[in-house]
PDB file of N, CA and C in Angstrom:
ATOM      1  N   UNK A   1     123.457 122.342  95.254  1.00  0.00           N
ATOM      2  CA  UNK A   1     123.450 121.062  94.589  1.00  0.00           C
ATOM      3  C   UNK A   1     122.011 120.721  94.195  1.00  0.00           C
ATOM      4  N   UNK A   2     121.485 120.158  92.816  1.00  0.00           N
ATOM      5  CA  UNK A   2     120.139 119.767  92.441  1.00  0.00           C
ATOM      6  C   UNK A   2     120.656 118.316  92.422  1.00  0.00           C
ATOM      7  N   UNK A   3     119.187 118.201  92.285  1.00  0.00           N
ATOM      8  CA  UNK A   3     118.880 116.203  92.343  1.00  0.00           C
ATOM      9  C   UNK A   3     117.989 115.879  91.250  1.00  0.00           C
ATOM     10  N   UNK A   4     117.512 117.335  90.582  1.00  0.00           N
ATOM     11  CA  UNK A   4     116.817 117.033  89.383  1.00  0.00           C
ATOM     12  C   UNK A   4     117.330 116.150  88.482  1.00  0.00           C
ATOM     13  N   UNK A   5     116.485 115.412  87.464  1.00  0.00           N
ATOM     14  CA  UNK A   5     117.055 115.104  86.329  1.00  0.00           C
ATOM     15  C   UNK A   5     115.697 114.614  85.347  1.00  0.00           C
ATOM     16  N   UNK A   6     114.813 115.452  84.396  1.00  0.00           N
ATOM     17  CA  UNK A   6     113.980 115.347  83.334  1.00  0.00           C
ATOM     18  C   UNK A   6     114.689 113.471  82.615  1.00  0.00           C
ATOM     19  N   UNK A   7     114.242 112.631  82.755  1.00  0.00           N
ATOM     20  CA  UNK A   7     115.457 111.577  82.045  1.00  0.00           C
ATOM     21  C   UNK A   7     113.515 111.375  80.628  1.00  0.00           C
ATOM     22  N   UNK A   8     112.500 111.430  80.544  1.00  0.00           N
ATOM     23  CA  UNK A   8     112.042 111.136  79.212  1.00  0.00           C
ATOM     24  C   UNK A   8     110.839 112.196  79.550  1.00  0.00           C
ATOM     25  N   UNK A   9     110.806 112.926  78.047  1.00  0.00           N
ATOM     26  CA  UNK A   9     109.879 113.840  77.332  1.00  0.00           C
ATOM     27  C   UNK A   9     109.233 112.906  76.323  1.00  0.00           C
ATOM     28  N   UNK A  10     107.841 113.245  76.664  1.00  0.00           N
ATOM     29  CA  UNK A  10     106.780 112.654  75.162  1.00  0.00           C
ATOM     30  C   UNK A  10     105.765 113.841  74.815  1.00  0.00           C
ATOM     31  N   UNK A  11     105.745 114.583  73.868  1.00  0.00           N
ATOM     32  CA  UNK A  11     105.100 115.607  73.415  1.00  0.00           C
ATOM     33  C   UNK A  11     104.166 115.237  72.077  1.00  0.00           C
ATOM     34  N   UNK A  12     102.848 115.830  72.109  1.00  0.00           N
ATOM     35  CA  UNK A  12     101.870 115.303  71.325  1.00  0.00           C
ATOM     36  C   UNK A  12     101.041 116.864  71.172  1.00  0.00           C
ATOM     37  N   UNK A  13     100.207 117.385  70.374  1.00  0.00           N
ATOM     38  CA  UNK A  13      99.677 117.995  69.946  1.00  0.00           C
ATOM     39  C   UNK A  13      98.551 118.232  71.306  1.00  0.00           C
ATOM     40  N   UNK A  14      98.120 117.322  71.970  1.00  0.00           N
ATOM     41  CA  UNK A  14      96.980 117.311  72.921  1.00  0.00           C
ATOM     42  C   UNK A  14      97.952 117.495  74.355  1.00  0.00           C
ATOM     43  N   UNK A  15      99.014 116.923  74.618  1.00  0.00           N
ATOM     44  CA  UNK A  15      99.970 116.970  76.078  1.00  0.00           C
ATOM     45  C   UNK A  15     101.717 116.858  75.804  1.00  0.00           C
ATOM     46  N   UNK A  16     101.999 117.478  77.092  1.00  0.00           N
ATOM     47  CA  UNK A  16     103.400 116.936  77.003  1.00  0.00           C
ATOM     48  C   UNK A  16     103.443 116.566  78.557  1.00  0.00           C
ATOM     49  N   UNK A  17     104.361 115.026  78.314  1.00  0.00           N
ATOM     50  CA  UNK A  17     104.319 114.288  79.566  1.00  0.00           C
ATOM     51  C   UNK A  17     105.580 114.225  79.576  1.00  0.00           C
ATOM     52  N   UNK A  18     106.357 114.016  81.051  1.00  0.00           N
ATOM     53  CA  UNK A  18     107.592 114.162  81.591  1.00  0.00           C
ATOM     54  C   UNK A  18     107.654 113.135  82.848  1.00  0.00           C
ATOM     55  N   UNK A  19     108.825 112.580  83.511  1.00  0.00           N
ATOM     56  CA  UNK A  19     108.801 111.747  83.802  1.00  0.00           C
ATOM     57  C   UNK A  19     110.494 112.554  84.480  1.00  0.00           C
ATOM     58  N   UNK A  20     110.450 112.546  85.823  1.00  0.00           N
ATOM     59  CA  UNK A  20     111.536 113.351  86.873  1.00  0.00           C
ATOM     60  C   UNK A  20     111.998 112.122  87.638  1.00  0.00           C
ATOM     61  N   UNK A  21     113.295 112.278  87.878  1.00  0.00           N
ATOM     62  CA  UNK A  21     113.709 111.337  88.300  1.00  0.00           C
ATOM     63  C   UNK A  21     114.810 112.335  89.547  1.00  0.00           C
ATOM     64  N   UNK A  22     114.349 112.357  90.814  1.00  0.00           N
ATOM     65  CA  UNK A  22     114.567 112.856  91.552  1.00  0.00           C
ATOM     66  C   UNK A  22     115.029 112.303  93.186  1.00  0.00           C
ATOM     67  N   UNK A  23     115.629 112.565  94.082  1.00  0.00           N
ATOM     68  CA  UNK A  23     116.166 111.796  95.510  1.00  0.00           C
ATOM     69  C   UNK A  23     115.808 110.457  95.321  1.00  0.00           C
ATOM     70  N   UNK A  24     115.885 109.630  94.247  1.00  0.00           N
ATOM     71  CA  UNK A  24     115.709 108.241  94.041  1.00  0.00           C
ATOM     72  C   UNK A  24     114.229 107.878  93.955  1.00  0.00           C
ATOM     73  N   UNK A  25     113.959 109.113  93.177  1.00  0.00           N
ATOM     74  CA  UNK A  25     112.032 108.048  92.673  1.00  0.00           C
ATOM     75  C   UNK A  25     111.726 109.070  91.721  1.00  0.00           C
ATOM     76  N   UNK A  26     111.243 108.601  90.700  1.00  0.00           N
ATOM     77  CA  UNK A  26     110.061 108.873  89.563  1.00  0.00           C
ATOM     78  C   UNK A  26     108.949 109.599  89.720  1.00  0.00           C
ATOM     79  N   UNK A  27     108.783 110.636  89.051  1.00  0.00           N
ATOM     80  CA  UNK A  27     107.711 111.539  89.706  1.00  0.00           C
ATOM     81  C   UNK A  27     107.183 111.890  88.487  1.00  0.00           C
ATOM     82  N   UNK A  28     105.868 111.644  88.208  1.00  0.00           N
ATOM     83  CA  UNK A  28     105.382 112.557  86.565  1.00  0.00           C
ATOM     84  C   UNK A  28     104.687 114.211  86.468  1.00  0.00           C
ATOM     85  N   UNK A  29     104.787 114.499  85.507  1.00  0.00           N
ATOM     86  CA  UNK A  29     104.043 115.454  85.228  1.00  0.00           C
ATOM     87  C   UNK A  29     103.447 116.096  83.889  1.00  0.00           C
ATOM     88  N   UNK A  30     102.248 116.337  83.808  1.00  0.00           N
ATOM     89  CA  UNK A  30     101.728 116.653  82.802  1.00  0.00           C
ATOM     90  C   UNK A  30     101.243 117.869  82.323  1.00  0.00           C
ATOM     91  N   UNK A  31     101.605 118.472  81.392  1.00  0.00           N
ATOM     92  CA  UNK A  31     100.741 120.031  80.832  1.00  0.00           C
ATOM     93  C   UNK A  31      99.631 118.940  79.525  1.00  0.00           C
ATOM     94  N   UNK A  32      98.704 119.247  79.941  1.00  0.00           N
ATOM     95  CA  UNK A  32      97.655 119.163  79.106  1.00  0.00           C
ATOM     96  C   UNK A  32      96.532 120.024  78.086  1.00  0.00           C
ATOM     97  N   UNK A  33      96.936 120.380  76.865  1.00  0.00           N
ATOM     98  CA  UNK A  33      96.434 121.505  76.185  1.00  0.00           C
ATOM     99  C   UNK A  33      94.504 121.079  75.354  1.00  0.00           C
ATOM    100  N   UNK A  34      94.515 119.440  75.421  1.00  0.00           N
ATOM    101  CA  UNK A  34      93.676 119.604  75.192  1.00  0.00           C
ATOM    102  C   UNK A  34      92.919 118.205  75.951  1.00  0.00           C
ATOM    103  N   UNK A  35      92.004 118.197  76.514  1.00  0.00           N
ATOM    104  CA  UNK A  35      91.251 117.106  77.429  1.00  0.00           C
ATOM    105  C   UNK A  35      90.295 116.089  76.476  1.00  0.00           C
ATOM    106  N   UNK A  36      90.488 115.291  76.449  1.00  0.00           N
ATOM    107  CA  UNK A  36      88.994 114.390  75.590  1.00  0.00           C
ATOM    108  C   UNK A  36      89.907 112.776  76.002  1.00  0.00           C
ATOM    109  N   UNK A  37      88.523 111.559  75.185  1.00  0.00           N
ATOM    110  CA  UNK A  37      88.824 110.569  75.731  1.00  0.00           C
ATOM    111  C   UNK A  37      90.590 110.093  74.845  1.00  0.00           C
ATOM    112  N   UNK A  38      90.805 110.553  73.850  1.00  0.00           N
ATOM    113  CA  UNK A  38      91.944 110.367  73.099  1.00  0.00           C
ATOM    114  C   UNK A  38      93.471 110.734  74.096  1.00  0.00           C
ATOM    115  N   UNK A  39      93.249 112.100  74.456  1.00  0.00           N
ATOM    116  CA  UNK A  39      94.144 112.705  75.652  1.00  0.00           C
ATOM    117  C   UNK A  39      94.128 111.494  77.033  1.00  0.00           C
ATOM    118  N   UNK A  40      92.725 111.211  77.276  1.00  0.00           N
ATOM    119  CA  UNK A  40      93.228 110.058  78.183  1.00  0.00           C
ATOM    120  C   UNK A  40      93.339 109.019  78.463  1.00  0.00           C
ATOM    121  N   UNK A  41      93.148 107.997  77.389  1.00  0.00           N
ATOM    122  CA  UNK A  41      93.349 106.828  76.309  1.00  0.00           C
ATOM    123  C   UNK A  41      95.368 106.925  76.478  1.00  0.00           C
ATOM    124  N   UNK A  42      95.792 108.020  75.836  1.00  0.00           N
ATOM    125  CA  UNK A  42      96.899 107.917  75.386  1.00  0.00           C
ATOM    126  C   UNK A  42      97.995 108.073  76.720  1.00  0.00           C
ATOM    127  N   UNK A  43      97.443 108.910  77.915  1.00  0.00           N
ATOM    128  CA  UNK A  43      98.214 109.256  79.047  1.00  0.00           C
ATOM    129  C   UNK A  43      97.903 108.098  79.655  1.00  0.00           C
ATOM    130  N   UNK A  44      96.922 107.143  80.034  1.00  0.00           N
ATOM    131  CA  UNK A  44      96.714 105.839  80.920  1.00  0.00           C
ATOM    132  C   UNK A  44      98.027 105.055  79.970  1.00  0.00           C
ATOM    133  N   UNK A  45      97.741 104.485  78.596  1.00  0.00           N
ATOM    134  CA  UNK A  45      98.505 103.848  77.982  1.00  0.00           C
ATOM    135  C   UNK A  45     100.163 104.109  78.395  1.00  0.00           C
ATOM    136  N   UNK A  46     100.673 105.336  78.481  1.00  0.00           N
ATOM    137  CA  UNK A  46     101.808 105.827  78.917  1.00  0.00           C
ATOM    138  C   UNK A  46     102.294 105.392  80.838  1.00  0.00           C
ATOM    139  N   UNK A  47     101.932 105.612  81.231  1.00  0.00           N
ATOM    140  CA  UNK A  47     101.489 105.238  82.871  1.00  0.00           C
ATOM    141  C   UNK A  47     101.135 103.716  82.995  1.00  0.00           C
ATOM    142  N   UNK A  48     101.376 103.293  82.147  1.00  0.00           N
ATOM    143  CA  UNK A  48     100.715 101.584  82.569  1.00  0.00           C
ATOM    144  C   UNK A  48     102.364 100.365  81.543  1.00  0.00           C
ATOM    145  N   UNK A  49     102.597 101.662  80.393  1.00  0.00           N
ATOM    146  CA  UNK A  49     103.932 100.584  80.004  1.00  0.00           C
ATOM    147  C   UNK A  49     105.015 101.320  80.806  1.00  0.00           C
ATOM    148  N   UNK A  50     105.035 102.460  81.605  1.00  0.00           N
ATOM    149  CA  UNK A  50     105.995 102.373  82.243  1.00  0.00           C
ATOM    150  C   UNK A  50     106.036 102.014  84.361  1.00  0.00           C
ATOM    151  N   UNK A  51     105.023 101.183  84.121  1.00  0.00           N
ATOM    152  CA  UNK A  51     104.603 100.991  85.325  1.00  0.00           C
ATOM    153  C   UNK A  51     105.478 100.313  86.433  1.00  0.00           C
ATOM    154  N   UNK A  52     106.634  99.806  85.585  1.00  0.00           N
ATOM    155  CA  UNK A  52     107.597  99.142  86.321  1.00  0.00           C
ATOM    156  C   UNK A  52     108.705 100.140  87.200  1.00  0.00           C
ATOM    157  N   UNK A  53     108.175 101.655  86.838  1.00  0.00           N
ATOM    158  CA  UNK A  53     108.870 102.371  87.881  1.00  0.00           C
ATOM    159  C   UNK A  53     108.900 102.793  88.785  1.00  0.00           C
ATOM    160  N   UNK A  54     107.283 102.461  89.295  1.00  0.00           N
ATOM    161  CA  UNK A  54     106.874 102.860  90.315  1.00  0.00           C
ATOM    162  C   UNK A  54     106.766 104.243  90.057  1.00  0.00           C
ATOM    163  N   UNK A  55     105.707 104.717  89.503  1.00  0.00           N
ATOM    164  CA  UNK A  55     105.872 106.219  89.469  1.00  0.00           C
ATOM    165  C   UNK A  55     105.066 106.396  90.220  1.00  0.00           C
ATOM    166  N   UNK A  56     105.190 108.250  90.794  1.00  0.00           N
ATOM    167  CA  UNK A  56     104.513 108.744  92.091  1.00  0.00           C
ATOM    168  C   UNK A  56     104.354 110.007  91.241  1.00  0.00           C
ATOM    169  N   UNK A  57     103.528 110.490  92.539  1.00  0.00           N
ATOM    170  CA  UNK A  57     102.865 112.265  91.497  1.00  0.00           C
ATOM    171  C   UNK A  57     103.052 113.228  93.149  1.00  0.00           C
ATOM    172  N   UNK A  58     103.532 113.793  92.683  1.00  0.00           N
ATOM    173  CA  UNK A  58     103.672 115.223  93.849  1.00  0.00           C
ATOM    174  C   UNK A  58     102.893 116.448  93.854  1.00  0.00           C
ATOM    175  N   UNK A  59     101.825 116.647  94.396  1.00  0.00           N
ATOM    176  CA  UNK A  59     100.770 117.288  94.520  1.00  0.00           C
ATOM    177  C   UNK A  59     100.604 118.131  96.027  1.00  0.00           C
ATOM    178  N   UNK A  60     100.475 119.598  96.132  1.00  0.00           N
ATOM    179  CA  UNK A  60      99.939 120.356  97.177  1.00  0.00           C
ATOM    180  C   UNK A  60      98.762 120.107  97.665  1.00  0.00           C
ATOM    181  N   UNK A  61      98.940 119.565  99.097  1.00  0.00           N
ATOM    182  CA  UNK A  61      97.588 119.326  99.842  1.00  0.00           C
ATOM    183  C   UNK A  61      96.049 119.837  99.044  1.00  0.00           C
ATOM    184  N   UNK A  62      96.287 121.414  98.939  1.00  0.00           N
ATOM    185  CA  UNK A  62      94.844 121.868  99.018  1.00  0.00           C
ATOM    186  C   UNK A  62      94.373 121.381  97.341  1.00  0.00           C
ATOM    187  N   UNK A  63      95.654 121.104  96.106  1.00  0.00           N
ATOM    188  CA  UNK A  63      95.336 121.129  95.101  1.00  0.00           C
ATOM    189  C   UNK A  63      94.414 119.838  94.448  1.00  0.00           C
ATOM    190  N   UNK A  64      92.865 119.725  94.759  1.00  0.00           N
ATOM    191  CA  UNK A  64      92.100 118.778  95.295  1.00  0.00           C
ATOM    192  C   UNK A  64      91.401 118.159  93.578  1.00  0.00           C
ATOM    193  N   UNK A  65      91.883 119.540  92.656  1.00  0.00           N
ATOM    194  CA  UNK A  65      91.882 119.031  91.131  1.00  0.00           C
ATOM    195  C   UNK A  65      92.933 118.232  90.684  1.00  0.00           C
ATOM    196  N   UNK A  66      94.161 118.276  91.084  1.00  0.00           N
ATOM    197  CA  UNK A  66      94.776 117.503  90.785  1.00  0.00           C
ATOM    198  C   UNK A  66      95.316 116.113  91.532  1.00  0.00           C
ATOM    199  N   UNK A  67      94.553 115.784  92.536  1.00  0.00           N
ATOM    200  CA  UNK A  67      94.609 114.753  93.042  1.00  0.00           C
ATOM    201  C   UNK A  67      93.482 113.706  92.879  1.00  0.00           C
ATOM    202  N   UNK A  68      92.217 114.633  92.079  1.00  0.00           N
ATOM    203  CA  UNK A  68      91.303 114.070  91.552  1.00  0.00           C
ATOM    204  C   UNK A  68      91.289 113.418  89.937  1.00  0.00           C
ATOM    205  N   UNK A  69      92.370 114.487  89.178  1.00  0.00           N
ATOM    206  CA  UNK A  69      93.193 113.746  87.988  1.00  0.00           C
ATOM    207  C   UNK A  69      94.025 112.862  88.497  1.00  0.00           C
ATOM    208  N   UNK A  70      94.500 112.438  89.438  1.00  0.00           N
ATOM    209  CA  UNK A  70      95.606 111.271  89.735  1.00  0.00           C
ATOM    210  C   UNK A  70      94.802 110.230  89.985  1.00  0.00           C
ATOM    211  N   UNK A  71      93.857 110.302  89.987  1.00  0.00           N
ATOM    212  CA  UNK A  71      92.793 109.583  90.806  1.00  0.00           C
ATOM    213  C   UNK A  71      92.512 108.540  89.568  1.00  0.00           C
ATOM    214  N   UNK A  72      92.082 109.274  88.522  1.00  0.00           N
ATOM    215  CA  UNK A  72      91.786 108.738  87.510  1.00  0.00           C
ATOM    216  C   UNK A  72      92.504 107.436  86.984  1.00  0.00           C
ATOM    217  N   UNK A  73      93.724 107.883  86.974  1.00  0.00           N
ATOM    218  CA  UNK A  73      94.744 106.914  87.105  1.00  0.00           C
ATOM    219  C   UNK A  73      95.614 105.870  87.582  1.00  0.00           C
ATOM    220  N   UNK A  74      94.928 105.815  88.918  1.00  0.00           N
ATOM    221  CA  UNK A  74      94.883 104.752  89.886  1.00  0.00           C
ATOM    222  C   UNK A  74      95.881 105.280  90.805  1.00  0.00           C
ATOM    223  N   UNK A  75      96.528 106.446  90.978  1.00  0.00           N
ATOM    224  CA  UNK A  75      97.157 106.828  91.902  1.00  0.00           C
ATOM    225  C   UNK A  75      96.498 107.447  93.008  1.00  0.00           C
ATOM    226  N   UNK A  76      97.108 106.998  94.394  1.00  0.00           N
ATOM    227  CA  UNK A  76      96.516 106.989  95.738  1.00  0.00           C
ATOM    228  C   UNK A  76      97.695 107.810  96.655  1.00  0.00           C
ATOM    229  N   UNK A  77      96.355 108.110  97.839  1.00  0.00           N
ATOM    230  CA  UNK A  77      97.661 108.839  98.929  1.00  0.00           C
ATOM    231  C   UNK A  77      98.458 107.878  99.022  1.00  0.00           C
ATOM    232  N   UNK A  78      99.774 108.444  99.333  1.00  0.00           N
ATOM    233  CA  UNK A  78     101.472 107.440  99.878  1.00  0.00           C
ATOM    234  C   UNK A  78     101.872 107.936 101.119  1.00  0.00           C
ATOM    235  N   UNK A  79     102.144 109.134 100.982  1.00  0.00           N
ATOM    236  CA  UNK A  79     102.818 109.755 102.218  1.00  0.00           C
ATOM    237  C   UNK A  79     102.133 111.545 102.348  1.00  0.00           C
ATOM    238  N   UNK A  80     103.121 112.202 102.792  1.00  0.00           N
ATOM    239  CA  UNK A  80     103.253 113.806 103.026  1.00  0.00           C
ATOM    240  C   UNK A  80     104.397 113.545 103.136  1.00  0.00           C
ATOM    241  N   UNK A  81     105.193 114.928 102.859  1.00  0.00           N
ATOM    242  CA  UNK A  81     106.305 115.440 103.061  1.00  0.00           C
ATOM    243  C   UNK A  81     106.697 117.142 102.618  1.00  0.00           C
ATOM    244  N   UNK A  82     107.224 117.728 103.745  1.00  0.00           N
ATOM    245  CA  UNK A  82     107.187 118.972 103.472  1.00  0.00           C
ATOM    246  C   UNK A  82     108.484 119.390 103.048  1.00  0.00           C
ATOM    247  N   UNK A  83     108.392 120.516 102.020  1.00  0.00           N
ATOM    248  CA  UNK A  83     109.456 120.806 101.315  1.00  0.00           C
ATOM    249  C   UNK A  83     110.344 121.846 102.528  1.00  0.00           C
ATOM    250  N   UNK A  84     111.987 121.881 101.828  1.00  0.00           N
ATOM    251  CA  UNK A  84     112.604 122.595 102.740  1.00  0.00           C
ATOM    252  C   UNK A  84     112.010 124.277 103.081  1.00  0.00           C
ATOM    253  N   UNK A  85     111.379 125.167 102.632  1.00  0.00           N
ATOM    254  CA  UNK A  85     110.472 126.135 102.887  1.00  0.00           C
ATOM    255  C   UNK A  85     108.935 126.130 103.392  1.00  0.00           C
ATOM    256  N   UNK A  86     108.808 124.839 103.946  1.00  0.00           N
ATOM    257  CA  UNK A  86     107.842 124.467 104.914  1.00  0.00           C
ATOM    258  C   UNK A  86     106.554 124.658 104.043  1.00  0.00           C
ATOM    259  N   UNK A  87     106.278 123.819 102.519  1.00  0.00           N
ATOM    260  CA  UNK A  87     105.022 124.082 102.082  1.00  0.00           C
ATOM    261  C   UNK A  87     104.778 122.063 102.203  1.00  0.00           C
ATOM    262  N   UNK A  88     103.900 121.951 102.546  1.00  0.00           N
ATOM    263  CA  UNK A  88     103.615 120.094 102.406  1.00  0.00           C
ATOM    264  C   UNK A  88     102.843 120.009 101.423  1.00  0.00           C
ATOM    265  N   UNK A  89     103.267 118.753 100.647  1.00  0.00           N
ATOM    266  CA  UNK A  89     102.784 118.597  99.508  1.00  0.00           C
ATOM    267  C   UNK A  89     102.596 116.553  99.747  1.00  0.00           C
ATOM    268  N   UNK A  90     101.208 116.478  99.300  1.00  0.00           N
ATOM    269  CA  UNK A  90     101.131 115.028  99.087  1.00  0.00           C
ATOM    270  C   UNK A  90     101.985 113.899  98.129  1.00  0.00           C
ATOM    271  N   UNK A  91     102.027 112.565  98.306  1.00  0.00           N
ATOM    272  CA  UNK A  91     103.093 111.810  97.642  1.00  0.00           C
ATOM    273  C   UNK A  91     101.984 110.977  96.943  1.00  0.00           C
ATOM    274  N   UNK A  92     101.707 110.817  95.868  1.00  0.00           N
ATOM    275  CA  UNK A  92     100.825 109.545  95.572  1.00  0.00           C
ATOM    276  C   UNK A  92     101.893 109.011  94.581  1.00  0.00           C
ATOM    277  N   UNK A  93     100.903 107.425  94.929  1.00  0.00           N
ATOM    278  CA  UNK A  93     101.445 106.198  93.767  1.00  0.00           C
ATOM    279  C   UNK A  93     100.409 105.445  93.396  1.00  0.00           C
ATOM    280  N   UNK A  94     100.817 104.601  92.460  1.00  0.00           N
ATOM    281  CA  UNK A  94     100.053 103.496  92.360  1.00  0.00           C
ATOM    282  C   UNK A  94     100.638 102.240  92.828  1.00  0.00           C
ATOM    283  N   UNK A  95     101.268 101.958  93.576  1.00  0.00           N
ATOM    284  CA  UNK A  95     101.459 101.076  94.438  1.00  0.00           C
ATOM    285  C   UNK A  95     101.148 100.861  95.667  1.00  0.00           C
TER     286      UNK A  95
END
């Protein structure tokens, strides 16, 4: 049984952002092809009108670049929780 569900795609020439809706919470994720202040102008703007979902970001402990991009964004440690194959991965939000 999955619990996945992709529910909104936004694709742009510079990123494509996704938005998982999973065991009852919102989780984002981003492929980013090209970095500048436009790329992150446009991803804050995205993250701030949908802010009413409480979104969270799921990140591997050691992965210390991408908790430093969450960072940017005002997302903070929340929890830990380890997946069913015993890898722990951090929970951030901005709440």
């Amino acid at each position: 049984m999955t619990y996945r569900n992709d529910v909104f795609t936004h694709k742009t020439e510079s990123f494509d952002f996704y938005i998982e809706y999973t065991h009852g919470r919102y989780f984002i994720h981003q492929d980013v092809r090209v970095w500048n202040k436009a790329t992150f102008n446009a991803t804050l703007l995205l993250i701030e009108s949908l802010e009413w979902l409480s979104l969270r970001v799921c990140v591997l402990t050691t992965n210390t670049k991408l908790i430093k991009y969450s960072a940017l964004y005002g997302f903070k440690y929340s929890y830990s929780q380890t997946s069913p194959d015993g890898v722990e991965y951090h929970i951030l939000s901005r709440r």
